[in-house]
C-alpha atoms as a PDB file:
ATOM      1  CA  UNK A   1     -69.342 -10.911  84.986  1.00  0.00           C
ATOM      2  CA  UNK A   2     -71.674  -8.264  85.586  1.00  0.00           C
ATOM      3  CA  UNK A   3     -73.459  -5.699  83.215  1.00  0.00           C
ATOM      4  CA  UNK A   4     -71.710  -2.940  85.109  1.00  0.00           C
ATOM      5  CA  UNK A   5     -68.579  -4.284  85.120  1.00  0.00           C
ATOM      6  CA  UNK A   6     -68.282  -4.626  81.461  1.00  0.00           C
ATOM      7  CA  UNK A   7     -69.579  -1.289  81.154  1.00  0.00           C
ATOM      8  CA  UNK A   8     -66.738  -0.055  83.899  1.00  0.00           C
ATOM      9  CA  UNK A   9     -63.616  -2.095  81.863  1.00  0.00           C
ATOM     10  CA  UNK A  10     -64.838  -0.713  78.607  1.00  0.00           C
ATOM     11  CA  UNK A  11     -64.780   2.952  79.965  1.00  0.00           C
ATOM     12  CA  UNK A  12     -61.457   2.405  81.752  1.00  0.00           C
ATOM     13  CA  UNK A  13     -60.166   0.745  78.070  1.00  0.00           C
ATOM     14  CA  UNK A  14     -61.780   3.907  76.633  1.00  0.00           C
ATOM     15  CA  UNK A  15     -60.262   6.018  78.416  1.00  0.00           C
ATOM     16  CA  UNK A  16     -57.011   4.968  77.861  1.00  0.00           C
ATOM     17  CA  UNK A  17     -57.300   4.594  74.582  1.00  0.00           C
ATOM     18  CA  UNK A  18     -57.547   8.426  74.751  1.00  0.00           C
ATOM     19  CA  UNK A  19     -54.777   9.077  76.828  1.00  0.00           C
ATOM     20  CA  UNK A  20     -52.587   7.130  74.889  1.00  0.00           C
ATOM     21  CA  UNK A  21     -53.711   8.518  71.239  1.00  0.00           C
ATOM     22  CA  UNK A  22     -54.168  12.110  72.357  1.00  0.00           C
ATOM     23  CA  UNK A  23     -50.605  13.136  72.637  1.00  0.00           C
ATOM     24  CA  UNK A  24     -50.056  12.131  69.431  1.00  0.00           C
ATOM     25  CA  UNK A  25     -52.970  13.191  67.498  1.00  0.00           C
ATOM     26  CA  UNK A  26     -52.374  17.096  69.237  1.00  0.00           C
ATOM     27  CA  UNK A  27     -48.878  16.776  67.793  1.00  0.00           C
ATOM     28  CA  UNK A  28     -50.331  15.576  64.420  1.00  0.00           C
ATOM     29  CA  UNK A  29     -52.504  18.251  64.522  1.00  0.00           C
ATOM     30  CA  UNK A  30     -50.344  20.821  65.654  1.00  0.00           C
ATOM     31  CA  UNK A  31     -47.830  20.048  62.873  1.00  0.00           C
ATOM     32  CA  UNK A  32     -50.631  19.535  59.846  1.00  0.00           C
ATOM     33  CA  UNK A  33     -51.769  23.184  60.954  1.00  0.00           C
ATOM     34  CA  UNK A  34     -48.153  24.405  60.137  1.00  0.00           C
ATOM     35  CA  UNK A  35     -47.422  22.572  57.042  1.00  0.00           C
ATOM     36  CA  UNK A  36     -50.586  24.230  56.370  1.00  0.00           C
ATOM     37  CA  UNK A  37     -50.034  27.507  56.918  1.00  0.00           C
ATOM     38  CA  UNK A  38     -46.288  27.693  55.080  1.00  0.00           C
ATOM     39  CA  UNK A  39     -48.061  26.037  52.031  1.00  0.00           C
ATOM     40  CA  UNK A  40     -50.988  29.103  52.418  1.00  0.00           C
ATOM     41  CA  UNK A  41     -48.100  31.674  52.353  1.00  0.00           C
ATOM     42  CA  UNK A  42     -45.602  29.861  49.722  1.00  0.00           C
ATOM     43  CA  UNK A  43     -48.417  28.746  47.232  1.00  0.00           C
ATOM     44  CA  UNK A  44     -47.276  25.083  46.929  1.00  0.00           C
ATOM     45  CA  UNK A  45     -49.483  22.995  47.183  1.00  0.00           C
ATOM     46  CA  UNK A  46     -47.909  19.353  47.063  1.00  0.00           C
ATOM     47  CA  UNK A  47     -50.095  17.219  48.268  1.00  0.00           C
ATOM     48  CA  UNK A  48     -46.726  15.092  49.885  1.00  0.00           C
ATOM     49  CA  UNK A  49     -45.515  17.463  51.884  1.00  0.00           C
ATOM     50  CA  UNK A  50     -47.654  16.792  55.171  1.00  0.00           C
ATOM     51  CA  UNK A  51     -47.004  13.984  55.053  1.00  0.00           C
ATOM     52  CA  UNK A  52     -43.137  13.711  55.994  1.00  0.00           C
ATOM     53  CA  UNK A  53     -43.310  16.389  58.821  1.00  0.00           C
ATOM     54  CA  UNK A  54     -46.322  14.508  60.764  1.00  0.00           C
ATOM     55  CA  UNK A  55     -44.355  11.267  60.160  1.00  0.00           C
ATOM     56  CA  UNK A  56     -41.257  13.176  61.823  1.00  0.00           C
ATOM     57  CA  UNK A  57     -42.977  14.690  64.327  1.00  0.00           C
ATOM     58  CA  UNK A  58     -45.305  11.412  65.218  1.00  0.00           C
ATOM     59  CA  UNK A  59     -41.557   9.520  65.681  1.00  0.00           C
ATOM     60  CA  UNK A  60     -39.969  11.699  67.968  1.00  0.00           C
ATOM     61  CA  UNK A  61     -43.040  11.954  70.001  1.00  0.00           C
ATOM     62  CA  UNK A  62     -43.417   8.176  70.438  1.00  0.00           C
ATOM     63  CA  UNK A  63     -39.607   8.455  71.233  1.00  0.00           C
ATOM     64  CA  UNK A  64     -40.400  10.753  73.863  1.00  0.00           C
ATOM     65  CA  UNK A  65     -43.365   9.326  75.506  1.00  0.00           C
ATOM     66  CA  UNK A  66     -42.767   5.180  74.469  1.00  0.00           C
ATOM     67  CA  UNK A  67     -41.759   4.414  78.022  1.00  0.00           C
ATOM     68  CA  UNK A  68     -44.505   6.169  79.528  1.00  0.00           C
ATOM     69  CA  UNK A  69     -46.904   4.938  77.077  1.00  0.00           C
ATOM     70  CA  UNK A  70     -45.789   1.176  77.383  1.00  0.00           C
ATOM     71  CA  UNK A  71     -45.649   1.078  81.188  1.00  0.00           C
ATOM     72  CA  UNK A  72     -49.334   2.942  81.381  1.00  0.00           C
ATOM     73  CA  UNK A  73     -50.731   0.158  79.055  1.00  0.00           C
ATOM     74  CA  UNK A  74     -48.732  -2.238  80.991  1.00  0.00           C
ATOM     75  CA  UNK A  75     -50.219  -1.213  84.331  1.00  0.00           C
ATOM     76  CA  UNK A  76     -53.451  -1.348  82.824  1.00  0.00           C
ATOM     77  CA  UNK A  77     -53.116  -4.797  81.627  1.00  0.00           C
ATOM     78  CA  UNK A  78     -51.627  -6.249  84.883  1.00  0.00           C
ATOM     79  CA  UNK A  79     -54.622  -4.550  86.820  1.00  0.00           C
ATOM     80  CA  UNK A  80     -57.324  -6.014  84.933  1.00  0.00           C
ATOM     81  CA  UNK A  81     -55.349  -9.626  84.563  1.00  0.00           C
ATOM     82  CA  UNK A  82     -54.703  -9.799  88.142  1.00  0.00           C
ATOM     83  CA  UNK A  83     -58.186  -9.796  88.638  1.00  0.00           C
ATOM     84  CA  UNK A  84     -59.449 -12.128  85.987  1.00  0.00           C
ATOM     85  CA  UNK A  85     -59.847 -14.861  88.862  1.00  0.00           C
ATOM     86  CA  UNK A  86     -63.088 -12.564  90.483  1.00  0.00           C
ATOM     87  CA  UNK A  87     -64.278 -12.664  86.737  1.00  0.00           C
ATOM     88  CA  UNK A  88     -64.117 -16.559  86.177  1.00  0.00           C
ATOM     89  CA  UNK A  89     -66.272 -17.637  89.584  1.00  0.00           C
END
């Protein structure tokens, strides 16, 4: 195994790793900034509170996109194992 293909599966496994986690992180995001903002204008500030929402909002968004995320890493996999035999010579 070559220098450059390590270098090559690492970006691809990089890269997917990004792909995968950035749906979820925008959502994260996306809802923290909310929580946020109706804390800013009510004045409570329970520490707590985000963290129910994102946990909501992190579910139904790995309810959503499970399937596609499971059959992306699954692809993945199957590419690089189906070639583990150029690896091995």
């Amino acid at each position: 195994m070559s220098e450059g293909s390590v270098i090559h599966l690492a970006r691809e496994a990089i890269a997917l790793v990004l792909l995968l986690a950035g749906p979820l992180l925008a959502v994260s995001l996306g809802v923290g900034l909310m929580v946020s903002v109706f804390q800013a204008a009510t004045q409570i500030q329970e520490q707590t509170l985000t963290f129910v929402p994102k946990l909501l909002a992190i579910l139904a968004t790995l309810l959503l996109l499970g399937s596609w995320m499971m059959n992306t890493m699954l692809s993945f996999t199957v590419n690089h194992l189906s070639g583990l035999g150029r690896f091995l010579r």
